[in-house]
Protein backbone atom coordinates (compact mmCIF):
# COMPACT_ATOMS: atom_id res chain seq x y z
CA UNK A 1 0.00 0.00 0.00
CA UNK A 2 1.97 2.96 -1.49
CA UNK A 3 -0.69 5.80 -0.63
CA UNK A 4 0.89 8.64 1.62
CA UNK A 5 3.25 11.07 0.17
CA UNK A 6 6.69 10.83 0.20
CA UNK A 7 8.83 12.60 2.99
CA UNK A 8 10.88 15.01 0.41
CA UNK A 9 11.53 18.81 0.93
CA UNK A 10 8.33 19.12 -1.22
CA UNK A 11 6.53 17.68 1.37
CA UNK A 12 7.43 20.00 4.23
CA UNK A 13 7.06 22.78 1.83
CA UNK A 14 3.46 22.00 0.88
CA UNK A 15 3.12 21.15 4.34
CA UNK A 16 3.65 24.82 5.78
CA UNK A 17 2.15 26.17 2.83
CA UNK A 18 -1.16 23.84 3.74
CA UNK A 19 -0.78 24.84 7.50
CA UNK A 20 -0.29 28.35 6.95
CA UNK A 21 -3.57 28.25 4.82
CA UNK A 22 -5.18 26.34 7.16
CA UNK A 23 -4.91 29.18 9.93
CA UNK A 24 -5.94 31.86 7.32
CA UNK A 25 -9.02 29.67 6.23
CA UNK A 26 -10.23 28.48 9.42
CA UNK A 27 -9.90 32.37 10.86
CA UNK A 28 -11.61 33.48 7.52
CA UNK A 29 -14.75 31.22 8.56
CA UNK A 30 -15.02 31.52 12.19
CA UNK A 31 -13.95 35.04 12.91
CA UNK A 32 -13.99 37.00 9.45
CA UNK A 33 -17.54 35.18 8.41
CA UNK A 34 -18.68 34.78 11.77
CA UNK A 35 -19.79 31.54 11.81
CA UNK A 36 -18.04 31.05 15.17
CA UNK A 37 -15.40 28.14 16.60
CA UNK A 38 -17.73 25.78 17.46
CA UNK A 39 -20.14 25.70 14.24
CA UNK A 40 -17.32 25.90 12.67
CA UNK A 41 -15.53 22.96 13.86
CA UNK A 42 -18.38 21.07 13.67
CA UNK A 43 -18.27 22.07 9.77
CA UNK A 44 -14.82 21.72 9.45
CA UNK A 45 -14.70 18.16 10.72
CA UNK A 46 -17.05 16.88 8.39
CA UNK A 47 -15.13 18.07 5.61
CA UNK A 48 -12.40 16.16 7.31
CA UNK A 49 -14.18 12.97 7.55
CA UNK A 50 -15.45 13.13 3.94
CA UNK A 51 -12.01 13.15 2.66
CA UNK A 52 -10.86 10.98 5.10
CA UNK A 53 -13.22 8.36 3.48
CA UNK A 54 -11.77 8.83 -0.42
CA UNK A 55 -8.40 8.81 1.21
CA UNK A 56 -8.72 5.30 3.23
CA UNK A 57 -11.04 3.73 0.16
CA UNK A 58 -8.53 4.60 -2.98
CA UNK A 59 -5.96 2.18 -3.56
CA UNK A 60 -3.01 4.54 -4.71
CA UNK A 61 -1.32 7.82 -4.26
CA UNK A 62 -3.42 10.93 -5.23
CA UNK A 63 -1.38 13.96 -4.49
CA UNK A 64 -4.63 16.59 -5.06
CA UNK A 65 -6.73 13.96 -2.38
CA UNK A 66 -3.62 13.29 -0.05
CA UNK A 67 -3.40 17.54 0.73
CA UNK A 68 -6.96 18.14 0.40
CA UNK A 69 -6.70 15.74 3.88
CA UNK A 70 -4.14 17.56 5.22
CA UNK A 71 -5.62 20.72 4.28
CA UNK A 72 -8.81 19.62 6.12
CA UNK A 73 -7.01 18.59 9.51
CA UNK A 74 -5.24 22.06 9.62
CA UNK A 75 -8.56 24.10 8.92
CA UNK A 76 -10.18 22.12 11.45
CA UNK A 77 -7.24 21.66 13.73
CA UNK A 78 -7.19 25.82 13.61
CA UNK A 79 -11.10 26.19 14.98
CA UNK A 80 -11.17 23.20 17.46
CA UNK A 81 -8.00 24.62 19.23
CA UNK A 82 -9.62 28.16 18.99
CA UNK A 83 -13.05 26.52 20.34
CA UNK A 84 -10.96 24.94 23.38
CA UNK A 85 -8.45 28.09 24.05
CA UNK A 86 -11.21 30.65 23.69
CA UNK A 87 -14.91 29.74 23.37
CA UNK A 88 -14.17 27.01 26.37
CA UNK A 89 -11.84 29.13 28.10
CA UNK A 90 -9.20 26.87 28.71
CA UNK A 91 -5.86 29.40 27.21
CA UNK A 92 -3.51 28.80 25.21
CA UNK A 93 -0.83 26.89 28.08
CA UNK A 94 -3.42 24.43 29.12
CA UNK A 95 -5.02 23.93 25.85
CA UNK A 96 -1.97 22.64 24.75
CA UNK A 97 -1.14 20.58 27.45
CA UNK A 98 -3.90 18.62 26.83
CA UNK A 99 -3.52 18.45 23.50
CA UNK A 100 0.11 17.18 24.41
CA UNK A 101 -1.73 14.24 26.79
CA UNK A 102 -4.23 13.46 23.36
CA UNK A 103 -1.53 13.44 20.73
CA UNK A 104 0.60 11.08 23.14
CA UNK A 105 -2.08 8.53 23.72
CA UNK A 106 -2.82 8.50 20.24
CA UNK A 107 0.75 7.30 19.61
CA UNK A 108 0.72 4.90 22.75
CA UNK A 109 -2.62 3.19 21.36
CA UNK A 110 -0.89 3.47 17.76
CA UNK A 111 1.83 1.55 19.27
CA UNK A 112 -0.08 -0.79 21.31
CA UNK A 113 -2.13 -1.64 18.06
CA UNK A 114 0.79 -3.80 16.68
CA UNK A 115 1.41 -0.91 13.98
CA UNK A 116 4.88 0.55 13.34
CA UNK A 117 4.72 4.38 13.69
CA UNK A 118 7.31 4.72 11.36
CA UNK A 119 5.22 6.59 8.44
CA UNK A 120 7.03 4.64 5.58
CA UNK A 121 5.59 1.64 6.58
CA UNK A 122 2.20 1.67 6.75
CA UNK A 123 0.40 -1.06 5.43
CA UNK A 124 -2.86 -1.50 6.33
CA UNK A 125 -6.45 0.61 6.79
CA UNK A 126 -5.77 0.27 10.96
CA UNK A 127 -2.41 2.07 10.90
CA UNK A 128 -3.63 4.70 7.92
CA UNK A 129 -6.35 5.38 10.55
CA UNK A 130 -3.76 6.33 13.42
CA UNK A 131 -1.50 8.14 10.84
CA UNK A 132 -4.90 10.25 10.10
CA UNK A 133 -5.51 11.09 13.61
CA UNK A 134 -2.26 11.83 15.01
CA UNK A 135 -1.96 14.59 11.86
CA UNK A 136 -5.29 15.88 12.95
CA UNK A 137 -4.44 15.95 16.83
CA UNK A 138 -0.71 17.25 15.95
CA UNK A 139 -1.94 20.34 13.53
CA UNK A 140 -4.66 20.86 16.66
CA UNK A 141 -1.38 20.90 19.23
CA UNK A 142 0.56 23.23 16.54
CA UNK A 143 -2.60 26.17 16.35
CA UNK A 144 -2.72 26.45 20.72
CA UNK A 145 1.46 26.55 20.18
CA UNK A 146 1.20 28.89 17.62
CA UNK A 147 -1.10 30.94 19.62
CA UNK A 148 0.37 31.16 22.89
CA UNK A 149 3.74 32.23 21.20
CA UNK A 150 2.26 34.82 19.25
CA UNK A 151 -0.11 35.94 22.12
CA UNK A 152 0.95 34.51 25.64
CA UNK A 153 4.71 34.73 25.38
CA UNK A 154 5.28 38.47 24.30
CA UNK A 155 7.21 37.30 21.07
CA UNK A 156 5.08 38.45 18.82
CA UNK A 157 3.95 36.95 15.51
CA UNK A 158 7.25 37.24 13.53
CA UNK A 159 9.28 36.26 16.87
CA UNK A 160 7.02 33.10 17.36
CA UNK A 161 7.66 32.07 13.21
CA UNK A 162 11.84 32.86 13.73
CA UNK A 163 12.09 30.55 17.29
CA UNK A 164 9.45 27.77 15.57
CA UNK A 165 11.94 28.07 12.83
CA UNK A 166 14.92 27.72 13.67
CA UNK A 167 13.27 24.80 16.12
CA UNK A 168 12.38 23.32 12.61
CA UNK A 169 16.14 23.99 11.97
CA UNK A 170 17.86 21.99 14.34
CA UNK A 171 15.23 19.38 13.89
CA UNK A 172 16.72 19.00 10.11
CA UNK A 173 20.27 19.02 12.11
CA UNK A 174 19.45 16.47 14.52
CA UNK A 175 18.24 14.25 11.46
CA UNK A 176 21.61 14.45 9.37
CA UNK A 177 23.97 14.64 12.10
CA UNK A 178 22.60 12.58 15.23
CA UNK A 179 21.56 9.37 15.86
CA UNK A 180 17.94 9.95 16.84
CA UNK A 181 14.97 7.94 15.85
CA UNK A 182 14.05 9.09 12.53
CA UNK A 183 9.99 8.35 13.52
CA UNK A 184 10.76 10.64 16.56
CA UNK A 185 12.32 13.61 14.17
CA UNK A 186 9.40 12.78 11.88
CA UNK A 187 6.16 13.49 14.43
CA UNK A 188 8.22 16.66 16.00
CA UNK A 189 9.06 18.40 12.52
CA UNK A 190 5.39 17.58 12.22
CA UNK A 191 4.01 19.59 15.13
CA UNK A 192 6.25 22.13 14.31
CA UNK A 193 5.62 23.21 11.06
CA UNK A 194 1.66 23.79 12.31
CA UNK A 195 2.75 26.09 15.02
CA UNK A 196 5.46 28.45 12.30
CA UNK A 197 2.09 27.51 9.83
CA UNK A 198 0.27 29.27 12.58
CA UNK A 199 2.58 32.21 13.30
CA UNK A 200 2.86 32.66 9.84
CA UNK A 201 -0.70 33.04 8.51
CA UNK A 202 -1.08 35.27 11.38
CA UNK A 203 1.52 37.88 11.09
CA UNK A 204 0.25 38.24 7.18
CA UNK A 205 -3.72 38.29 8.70
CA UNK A 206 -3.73 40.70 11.31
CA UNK A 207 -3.61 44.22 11.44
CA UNK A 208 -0.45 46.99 11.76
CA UNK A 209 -0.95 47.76 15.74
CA UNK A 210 -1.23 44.21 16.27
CA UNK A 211 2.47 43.09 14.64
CA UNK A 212 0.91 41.93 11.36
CA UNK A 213 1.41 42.85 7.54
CA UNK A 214 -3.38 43.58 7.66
CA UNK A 215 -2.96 41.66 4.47
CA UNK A 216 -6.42 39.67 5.82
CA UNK A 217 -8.26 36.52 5.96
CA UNK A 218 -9.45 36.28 2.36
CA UNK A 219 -6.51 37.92 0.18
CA UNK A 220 -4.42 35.57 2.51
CA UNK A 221 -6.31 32.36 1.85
CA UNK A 222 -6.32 33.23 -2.24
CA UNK A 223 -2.81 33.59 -2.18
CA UNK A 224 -1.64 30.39 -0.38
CA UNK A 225 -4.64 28.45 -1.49
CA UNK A 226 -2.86 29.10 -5.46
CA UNK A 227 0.33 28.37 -4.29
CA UNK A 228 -0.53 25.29 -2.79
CA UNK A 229 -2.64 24.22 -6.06
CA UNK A 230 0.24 24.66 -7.98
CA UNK A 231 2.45 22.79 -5.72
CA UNK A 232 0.16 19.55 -5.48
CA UNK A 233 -0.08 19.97 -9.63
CA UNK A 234 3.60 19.92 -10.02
CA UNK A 235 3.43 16.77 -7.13
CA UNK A 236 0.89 15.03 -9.73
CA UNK A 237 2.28 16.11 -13.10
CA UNK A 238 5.80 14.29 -11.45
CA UNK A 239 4.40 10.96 -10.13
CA UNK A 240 2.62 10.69 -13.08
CA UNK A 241 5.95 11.42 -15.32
CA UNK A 242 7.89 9.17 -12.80
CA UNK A 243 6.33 5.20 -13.85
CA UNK A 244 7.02 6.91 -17.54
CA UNK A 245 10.25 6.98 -16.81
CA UNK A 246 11.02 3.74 -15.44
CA UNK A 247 8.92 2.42 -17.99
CA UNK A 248 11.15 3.82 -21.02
CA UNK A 249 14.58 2.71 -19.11
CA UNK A 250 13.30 -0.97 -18.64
């Protein structure tokens, strides 16, 4: 079963590009719309589940229905944190320690289940279903992160992006130059890239006073919703050119 996407550079580049759309989409519905966290959540989540469904039931690789998952964990991932940290009152610090507590039990049943965590070798419906709700817990862990940096700490949103970063930094160090599980490096690159994803779509959403570039919600979303379509085309237009070219050598 060959049906998640590689782990190349593209993928952590469409993966911050998805995240960082998924904070400017899931703010663009719940605050900007005013349809509120918890409706939209609710909404969200469904998406989620829908796509989950073509992505368990297809029987190959399909880079436009592989990110339109992701896509649909950070969007929702964005709203349920902001439903817990907000609407429920919780904060950002306590929100995403129990976040931490979900995310970790997730992995511990994972583990439990007789499936290998390691995200190159999943072969069966039962581990795709723990690889599908670890994302969606992680990208939910990476928005209250995101937020309490930007908010909570007194960085600010460009200081919360430049310490997630170079985090994400020595992460790529630790891989190349350190003997640390590679499944480890994997899951904690993961939850990273949601948080600078988060940090990100905010410092282009919000406005001057608040340390932002007021580009908003929509003109945000437009822009990183074409560069991501792009990006997945260029992901198809090469896996499709790839079997070509094996085919011709042989």
């Amino acid at each position: 079963m060959n049906k998640l996407a590689p782990i190349t550079l593209a993928f952590w580049v469409m993966k911050i590009c998805a995240t960082t759309l998924g904070e400017t989409a899931g703010d663009l519905l719940s605050m900007t719309l005013d349809v509120g966290y918890a409706v939209s959540s609710m909404l969200l989540i469904s998406v989620f589940l829908v796509t989950l469904f073509g992505q368990l039931y297809t029987r190959r690789y399909h880079p436009m229905l592989y990110w339109l998952v992701i896509l649909s964990t950070s969007t929702a991932g964005t709203t349920l944190s902001d439903f817990m940290d907000r609407t429920l009152g919780l904060g950002y610090a306590p929100g995403s320690a129990i976040l931490i507590g979900i995310l970790l039990l997730t992995f511990l049943i994972w583990r439990l289940s007789g499936n290998p965590l390691d995200v190159t070798r999943i072969k069966n419906r039962t581990g795709e279903v723990f690889y599908w709700v670890a994302i969606l817990f992680s990208n939910t862990l990476g928005t209250a992160l995101g937020d309490y940096l930007a908010d909570d700490s007194g960085l600010g949103f460009a200081g919360g992006a430049l310490l997630i970063g170079s985090a994400i930094a020595l992460v790529v160090v630790a891989r190349y130059w350190t003997r640390l599980p590679g499944v480890l490096l994997f899951w904690v690159a993961f939850v990273l890239t949601r948080p600078f994803g988060a940090t990100l779509g905010d410092f282009l959403t919000k406005p001057h006073d608040k340390g932002g570039l007021d580009f908003g919600t929509i003109g945000s979303s437009a822009v990183l919703g074409g560069v991501l379509v792009v990006l997945v085309l260029m992901e198809s237009w090469y896996q499709k050119r790839e079997p070509r070219q094996a085919l011709e050598a042989s």
